[in-house]
C-alpha atoms as a PDB file:
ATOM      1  CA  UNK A   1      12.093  42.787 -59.009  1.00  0.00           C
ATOM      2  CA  UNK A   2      11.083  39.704 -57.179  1.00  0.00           C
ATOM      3  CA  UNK A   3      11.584  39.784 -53.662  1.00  0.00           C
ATOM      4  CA  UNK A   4      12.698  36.322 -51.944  1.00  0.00           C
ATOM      5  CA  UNK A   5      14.218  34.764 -49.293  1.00  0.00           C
ATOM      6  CA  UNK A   6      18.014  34.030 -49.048  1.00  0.00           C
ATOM      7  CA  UNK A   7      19.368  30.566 -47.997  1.00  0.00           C
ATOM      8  CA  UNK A   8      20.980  32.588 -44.883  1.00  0.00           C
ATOM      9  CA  UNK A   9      16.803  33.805 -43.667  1.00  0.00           C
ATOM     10  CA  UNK A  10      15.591  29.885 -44.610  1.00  0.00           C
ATOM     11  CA  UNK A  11      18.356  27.995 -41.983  1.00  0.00           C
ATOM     12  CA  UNK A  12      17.336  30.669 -39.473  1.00  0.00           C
ATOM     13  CA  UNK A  13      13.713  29.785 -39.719  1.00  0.00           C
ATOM     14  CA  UNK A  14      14.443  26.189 -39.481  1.00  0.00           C
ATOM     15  CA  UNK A  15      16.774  26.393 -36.648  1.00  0.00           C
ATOM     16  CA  UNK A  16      14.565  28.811 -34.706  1.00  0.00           C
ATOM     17  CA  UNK A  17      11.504  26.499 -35.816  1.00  0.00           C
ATOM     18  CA  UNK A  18      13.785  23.009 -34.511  1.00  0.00           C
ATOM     19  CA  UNK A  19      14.468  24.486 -31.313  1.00  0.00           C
ATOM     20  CA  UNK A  20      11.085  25.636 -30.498  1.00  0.00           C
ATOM     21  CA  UNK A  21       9.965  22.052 -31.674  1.00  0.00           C
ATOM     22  CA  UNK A  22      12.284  20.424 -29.113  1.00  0.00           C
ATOM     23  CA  UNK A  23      10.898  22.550 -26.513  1.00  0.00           C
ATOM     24  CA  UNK A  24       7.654  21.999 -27.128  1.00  0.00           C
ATOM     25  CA  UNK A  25       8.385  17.790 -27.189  1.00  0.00           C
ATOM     26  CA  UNK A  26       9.899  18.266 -24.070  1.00  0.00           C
ATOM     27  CA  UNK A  27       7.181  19.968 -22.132  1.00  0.00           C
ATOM     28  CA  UNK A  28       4.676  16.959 -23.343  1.00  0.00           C
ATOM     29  CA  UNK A  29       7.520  14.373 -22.129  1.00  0.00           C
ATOM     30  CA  UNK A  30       5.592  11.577 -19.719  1.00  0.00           C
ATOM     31  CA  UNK A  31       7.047  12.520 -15.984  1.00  0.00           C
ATOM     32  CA  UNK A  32       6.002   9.771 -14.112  1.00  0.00           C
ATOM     33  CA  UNK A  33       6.871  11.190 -10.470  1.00  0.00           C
ATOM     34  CA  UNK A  34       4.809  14.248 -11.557  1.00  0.00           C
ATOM     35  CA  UNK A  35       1.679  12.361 -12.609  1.00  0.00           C
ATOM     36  CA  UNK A  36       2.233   9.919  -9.082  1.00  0.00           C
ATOM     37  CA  UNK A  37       2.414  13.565  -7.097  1.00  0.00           C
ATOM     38  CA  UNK A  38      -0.376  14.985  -8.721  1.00  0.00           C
ATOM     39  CA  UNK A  39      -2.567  11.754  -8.208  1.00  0.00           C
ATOM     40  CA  UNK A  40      -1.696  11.942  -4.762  1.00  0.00           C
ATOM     41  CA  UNK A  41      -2.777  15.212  -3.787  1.00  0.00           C
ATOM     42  CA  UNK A  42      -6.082  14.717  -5.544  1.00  0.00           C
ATOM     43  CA  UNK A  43      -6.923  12.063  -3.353  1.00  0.00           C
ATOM     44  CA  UNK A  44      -5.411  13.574  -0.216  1.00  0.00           C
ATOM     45  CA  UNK A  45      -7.631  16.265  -1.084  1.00  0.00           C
ATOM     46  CA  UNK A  46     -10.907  13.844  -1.476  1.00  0.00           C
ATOM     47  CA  UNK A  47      -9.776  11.959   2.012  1.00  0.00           C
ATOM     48  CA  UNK A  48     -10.714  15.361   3.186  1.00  0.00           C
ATOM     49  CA  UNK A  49     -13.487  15.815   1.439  1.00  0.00           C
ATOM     50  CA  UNK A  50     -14.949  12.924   2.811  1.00  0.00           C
ATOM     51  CA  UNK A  51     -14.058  13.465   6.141  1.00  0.00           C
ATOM     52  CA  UNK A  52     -15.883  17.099   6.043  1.00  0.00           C
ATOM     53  CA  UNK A  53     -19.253  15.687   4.524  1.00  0.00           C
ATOM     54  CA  UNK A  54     -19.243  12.178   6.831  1.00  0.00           C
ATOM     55  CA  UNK A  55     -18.367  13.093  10.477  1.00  0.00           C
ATOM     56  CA  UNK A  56     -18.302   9.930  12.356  1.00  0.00           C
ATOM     57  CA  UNK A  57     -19.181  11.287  15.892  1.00  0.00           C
ATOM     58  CA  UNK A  58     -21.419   8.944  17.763  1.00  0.00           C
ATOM     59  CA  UNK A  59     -22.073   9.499  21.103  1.00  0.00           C
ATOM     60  CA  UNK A  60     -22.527   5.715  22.137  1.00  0.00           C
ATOM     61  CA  UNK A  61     -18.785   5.215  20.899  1.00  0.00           C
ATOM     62  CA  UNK A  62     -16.149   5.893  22.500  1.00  0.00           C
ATOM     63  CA  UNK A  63     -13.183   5.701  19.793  1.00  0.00           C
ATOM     64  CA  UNK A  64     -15.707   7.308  16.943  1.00  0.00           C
ATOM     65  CA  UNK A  65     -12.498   9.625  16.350  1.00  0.00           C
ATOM     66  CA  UNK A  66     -10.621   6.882  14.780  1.00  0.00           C
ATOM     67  CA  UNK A  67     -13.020   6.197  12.588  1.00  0.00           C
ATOM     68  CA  UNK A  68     -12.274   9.206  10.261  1.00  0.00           C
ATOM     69  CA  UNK A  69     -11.478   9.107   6.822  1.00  0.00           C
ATOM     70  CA  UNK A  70      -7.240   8.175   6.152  1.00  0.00           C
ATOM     71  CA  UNK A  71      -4.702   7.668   3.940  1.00  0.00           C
ATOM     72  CA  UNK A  72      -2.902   4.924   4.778  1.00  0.00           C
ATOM     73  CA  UNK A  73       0.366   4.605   2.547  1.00  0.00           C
ATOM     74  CA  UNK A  74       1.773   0.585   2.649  1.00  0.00           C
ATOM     75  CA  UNK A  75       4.629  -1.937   1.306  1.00  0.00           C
ATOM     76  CA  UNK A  76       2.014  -4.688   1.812  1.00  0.00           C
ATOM     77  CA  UNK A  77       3.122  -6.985  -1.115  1.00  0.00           C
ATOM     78  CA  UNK A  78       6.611  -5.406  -2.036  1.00  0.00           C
ATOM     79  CA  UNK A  79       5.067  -2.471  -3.452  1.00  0.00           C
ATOM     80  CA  UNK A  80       4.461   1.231  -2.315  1.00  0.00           C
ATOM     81  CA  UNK A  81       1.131   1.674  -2.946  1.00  0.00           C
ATOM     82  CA  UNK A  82      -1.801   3.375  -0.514  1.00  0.00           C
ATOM     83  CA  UNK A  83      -5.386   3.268   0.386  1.00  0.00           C
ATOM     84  CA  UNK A  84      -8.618   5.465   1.285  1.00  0.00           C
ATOM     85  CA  UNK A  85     -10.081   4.119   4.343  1.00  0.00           C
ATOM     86  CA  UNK A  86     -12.297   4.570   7.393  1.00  0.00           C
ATOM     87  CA  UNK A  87     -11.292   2.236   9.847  1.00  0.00           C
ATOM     88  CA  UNK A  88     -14.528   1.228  11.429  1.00  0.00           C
ATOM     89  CA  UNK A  89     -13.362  -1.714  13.297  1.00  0.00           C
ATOM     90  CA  UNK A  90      -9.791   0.160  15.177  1.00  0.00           C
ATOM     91  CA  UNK A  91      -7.884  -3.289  13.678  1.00  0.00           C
ATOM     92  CA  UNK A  92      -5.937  -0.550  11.659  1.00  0.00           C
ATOM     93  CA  UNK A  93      -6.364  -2.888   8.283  1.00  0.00           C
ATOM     94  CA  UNK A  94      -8.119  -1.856   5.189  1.00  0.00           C
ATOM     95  CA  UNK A  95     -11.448  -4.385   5.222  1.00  0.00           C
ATOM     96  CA  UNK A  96     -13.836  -6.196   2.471  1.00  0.00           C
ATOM     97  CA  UNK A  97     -15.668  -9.070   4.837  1.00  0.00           C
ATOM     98  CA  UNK A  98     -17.541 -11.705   3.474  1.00  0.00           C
ATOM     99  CA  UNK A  99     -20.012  -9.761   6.598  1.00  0.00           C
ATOM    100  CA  UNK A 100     -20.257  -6.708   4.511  1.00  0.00           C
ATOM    101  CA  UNK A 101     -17.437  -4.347   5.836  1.00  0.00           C
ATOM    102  CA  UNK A 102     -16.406  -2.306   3.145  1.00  0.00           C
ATOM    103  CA  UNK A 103     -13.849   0.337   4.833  1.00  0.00           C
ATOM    104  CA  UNK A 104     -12.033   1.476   1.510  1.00  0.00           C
ATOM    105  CA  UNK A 105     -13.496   4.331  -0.580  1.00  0.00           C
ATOM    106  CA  UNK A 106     -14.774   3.864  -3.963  1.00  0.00           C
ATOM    107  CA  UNK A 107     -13.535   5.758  -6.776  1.00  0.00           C
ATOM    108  CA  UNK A 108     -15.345   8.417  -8.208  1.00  0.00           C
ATOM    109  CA  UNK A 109     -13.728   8.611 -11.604  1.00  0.00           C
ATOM    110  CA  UNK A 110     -15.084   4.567 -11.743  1.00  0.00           C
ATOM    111  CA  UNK A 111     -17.479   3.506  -8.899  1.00  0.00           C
ATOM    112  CA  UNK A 112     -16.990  -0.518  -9.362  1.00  0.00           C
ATOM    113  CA  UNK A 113     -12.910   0.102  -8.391  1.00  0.00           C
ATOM    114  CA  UNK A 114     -11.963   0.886  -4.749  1.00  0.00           C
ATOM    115  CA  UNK A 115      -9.309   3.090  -3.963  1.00  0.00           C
ATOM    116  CA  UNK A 116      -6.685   0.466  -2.491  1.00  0.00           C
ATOM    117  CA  UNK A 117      -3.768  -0.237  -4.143  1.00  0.00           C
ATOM    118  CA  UNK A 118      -2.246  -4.029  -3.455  1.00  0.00           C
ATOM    119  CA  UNK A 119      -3.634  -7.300  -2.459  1.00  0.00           C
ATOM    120  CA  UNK A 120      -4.681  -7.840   1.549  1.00  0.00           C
ATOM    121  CA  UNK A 121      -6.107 -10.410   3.046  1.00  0.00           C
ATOM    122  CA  UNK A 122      -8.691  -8.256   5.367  1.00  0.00           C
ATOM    123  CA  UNK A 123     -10.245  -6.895   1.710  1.00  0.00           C
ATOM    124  CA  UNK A 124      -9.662  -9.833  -0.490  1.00  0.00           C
ATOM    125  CA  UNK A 125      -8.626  -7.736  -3.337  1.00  0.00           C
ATOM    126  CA  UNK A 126      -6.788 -10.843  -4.320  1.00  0.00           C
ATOM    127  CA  UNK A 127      -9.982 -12.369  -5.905  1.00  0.00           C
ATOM    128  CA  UNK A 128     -11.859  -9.508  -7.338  1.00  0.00           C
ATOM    129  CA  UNK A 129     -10.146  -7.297  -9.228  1.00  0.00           C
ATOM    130  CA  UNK A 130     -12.322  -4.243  -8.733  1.00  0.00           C
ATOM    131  CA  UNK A 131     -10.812  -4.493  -5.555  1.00  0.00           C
ATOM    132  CA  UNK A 132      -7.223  -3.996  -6.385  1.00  0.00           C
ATOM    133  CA  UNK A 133      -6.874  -0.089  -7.954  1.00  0.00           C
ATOM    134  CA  UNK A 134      -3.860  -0.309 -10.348  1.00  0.00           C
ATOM    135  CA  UNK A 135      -3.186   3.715  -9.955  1.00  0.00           C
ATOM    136  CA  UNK A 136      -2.633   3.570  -6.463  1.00  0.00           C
ATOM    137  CA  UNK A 137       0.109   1.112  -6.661  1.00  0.00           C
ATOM    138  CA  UNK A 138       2.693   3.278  -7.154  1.00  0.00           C
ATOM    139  CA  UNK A 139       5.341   0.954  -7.966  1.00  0.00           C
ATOM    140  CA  UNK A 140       4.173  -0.953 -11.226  1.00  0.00           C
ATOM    141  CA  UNK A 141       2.130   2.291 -12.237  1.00  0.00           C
ATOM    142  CA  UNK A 142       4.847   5.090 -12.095  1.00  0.00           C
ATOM    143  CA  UNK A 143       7.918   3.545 -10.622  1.00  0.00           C
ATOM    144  CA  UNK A 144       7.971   4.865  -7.046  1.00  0.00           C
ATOM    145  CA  UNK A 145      10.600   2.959  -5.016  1.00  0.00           C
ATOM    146  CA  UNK A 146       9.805   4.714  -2.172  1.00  0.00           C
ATOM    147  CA  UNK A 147       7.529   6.415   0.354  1.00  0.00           C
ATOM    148  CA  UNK A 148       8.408   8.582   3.126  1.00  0.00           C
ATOM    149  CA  UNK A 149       5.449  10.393   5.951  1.00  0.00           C
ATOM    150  CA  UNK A 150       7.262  13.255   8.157  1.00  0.00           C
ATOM    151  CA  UNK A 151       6.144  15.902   9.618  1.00  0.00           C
ATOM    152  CA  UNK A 152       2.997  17.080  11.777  1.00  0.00           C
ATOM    153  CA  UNK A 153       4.602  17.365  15.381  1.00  0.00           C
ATOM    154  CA  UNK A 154       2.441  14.805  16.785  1.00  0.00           C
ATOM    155  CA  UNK A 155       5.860  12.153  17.326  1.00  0.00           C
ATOM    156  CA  UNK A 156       3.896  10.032  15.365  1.00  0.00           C
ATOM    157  CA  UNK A 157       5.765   7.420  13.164  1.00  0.00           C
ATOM    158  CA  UNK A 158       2.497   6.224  11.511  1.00  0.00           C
ATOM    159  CA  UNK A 159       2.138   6.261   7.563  1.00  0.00           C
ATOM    160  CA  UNK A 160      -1.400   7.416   7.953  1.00  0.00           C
ATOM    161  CA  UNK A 161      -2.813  10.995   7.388  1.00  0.00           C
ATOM    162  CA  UNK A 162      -6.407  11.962   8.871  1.00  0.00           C
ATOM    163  CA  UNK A 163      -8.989  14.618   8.175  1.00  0.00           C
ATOM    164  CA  UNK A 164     -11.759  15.719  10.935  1.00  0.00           C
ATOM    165  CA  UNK A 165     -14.869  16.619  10.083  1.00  0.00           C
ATOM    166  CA  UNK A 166     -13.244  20.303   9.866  1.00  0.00           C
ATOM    167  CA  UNK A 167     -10.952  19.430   7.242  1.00  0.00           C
ATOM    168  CA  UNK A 168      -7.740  19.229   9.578  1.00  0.00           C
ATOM    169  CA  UNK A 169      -4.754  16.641   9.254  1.00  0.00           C
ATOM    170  CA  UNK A 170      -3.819  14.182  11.913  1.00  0.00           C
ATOM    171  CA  UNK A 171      -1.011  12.032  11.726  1.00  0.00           C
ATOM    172  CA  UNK A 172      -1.321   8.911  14.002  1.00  0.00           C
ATOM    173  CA  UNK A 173      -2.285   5.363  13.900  1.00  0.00           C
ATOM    174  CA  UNK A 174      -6.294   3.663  14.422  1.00  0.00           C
ATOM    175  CA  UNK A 175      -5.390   0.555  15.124  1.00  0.00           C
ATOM    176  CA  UNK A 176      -6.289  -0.266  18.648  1.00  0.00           C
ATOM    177  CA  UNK A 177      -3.585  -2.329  20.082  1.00  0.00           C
ATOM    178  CA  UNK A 178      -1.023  -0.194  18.482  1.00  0.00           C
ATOM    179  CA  UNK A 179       0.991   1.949  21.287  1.00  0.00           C
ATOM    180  CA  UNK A 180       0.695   5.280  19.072  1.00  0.00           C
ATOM    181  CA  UNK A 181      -2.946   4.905  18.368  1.00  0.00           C
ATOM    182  CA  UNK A 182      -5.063   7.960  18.471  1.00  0.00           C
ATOM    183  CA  UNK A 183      -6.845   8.339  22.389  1.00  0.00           C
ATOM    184  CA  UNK A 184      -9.024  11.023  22.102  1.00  0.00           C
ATOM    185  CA  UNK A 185     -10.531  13.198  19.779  1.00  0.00           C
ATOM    186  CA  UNK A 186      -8.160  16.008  19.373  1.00  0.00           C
ATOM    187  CA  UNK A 187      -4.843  13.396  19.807  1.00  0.00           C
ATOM    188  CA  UNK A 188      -2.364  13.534  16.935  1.00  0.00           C
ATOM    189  CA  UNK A 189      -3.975  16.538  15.403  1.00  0.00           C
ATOM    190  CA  UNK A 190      -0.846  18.099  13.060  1.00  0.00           C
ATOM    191  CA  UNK A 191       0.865  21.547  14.886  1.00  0.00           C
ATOM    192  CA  UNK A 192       3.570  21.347  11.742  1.00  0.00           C
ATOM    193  CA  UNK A 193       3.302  20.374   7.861  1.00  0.00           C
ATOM    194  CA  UNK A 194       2.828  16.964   7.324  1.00  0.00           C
ATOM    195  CA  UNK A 195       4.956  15.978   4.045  1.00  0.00           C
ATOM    196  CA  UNK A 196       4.767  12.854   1.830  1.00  0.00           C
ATOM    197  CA  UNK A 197       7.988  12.330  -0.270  1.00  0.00           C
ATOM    198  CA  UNK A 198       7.780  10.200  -3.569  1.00  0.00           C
ATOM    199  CA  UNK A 199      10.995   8.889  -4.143  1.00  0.00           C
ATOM    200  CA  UNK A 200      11.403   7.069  -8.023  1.00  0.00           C
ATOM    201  CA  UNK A 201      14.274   4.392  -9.426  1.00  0.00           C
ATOM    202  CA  UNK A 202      16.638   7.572  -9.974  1.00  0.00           C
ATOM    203  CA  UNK A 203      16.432   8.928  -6.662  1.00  0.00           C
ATOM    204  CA  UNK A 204      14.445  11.985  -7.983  1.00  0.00           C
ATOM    205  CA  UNK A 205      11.731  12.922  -5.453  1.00  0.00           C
ATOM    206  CA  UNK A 206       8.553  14.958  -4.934  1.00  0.00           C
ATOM    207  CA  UNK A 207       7.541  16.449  -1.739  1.00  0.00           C
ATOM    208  CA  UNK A 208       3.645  16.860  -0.919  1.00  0.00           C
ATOM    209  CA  UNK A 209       3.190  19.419   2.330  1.00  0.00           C
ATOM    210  CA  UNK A 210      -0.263  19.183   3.832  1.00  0.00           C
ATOM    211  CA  UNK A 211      -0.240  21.920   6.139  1.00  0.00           C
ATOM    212  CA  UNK A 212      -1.773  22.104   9.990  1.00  0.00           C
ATOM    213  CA  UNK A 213      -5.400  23.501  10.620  1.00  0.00           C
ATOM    214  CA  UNK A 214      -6.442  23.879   7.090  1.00  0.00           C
ATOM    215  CA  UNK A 215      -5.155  20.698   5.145  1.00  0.00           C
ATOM    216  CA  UNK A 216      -4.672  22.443   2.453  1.00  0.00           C
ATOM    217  CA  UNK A 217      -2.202  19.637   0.033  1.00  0.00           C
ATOM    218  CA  UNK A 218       0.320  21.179  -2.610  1.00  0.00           C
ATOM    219  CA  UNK A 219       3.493  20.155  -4.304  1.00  0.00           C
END
């Protein structure tokens, strides 16, 4: 006697094979907020990299502490985008000079792009596009509305998150005539988590923490 299947055991199979199907579409779904989070905390995690191979202590400066590498998050041009910087001059400004003072950090997944997000002035991004990264605009790229820095216990309001040469996070401002800038060398160093809040069109959101002493960036 031939053995087969019934009609019952064949809609089983295809229900139980349409519902892992959905499932399975579902968990390869584009999440926009996701992929701005996790692009974030890969370069808040090479911002410290850098600062922990390039210590900028020089004895003949004075401010060399404000010189370490940053994240600076911005609305410069309607957008919420951010930038990896060492500000070497204290004017708190990402900078491309026609003198030669390239501040910004260059990509390492494509050294002729610079990791800065919208057009300034101070790097002239608005002329050469290698100096404009698409990817860190957040806005055109995955739809983040808004931005939010809290955290770190310094009473710092600045949108700007520093390493030291040890790998810890500061929250303060570098630009010199600001009246929260950084004054000394262990000012604004983070006693609480530091978070960065992503904030899309639908008012979903993803918190980043960077936590005190270590650094150490998750979702």
């Amino acid at each position: 006697m031939k053995k087969a299947f019934t009609m019952l055991e064949l809609v089983f199979v295809i229900v139980v094979v349409g519902i892992l199907s959905y499932f399975a579409a579902s968990s390869f779904q584009r999440n926009p907020l996701r992929e701005a989070a996790d692009q974030v905390v890969s370069h808040i995690r090479y911002t410290q990299h850098l600062a922990m191979i390039d210590d900028t202590f020089a004895s003949n400066d004075p401010a060399w502490y404000r010189k370490r590498w940053q994240v600076r998050f911005s609305t410069a041009g309607g957008v919420q985008s951010y930038a990896i910087m060492s500000d070497i001059n204290s004017d708190g400004n990402p900078n491309a000079s026609a003198g030669g003072i390239i501040e910004v950090a260059k990509d390492p997944l494509n050294p002729i792009q610079y990791l800065i997000g919208t057009p300034t002035t101070s790097f002239f991004n608005n002329t050469k596009p290698e100096f404009m990264n698409k990817k860190l605009d957040l806005t055109n790229t995955y739809g983040i509305t808004r931005i939010t820095v809290a955290g770190g216990g310094t009473g710092s309001t600045a949108n700007r998150i520093l390493f030291d040469s040890m790998g810890r996070p500061y929250r303060g401002d570098t630009n010199a005539l600001n009246g929260g800038v950084i004054a000394s060398p262990a000012d604004q160093i983070a006693i609480t988590p530091i978070t960065v809040t992503l904030i899309d069109s639908n008012l979903n959101t993803m918190v980043i923490t960077i936590e005190p002493e270590t650094g150490y960036t998750h979702i």
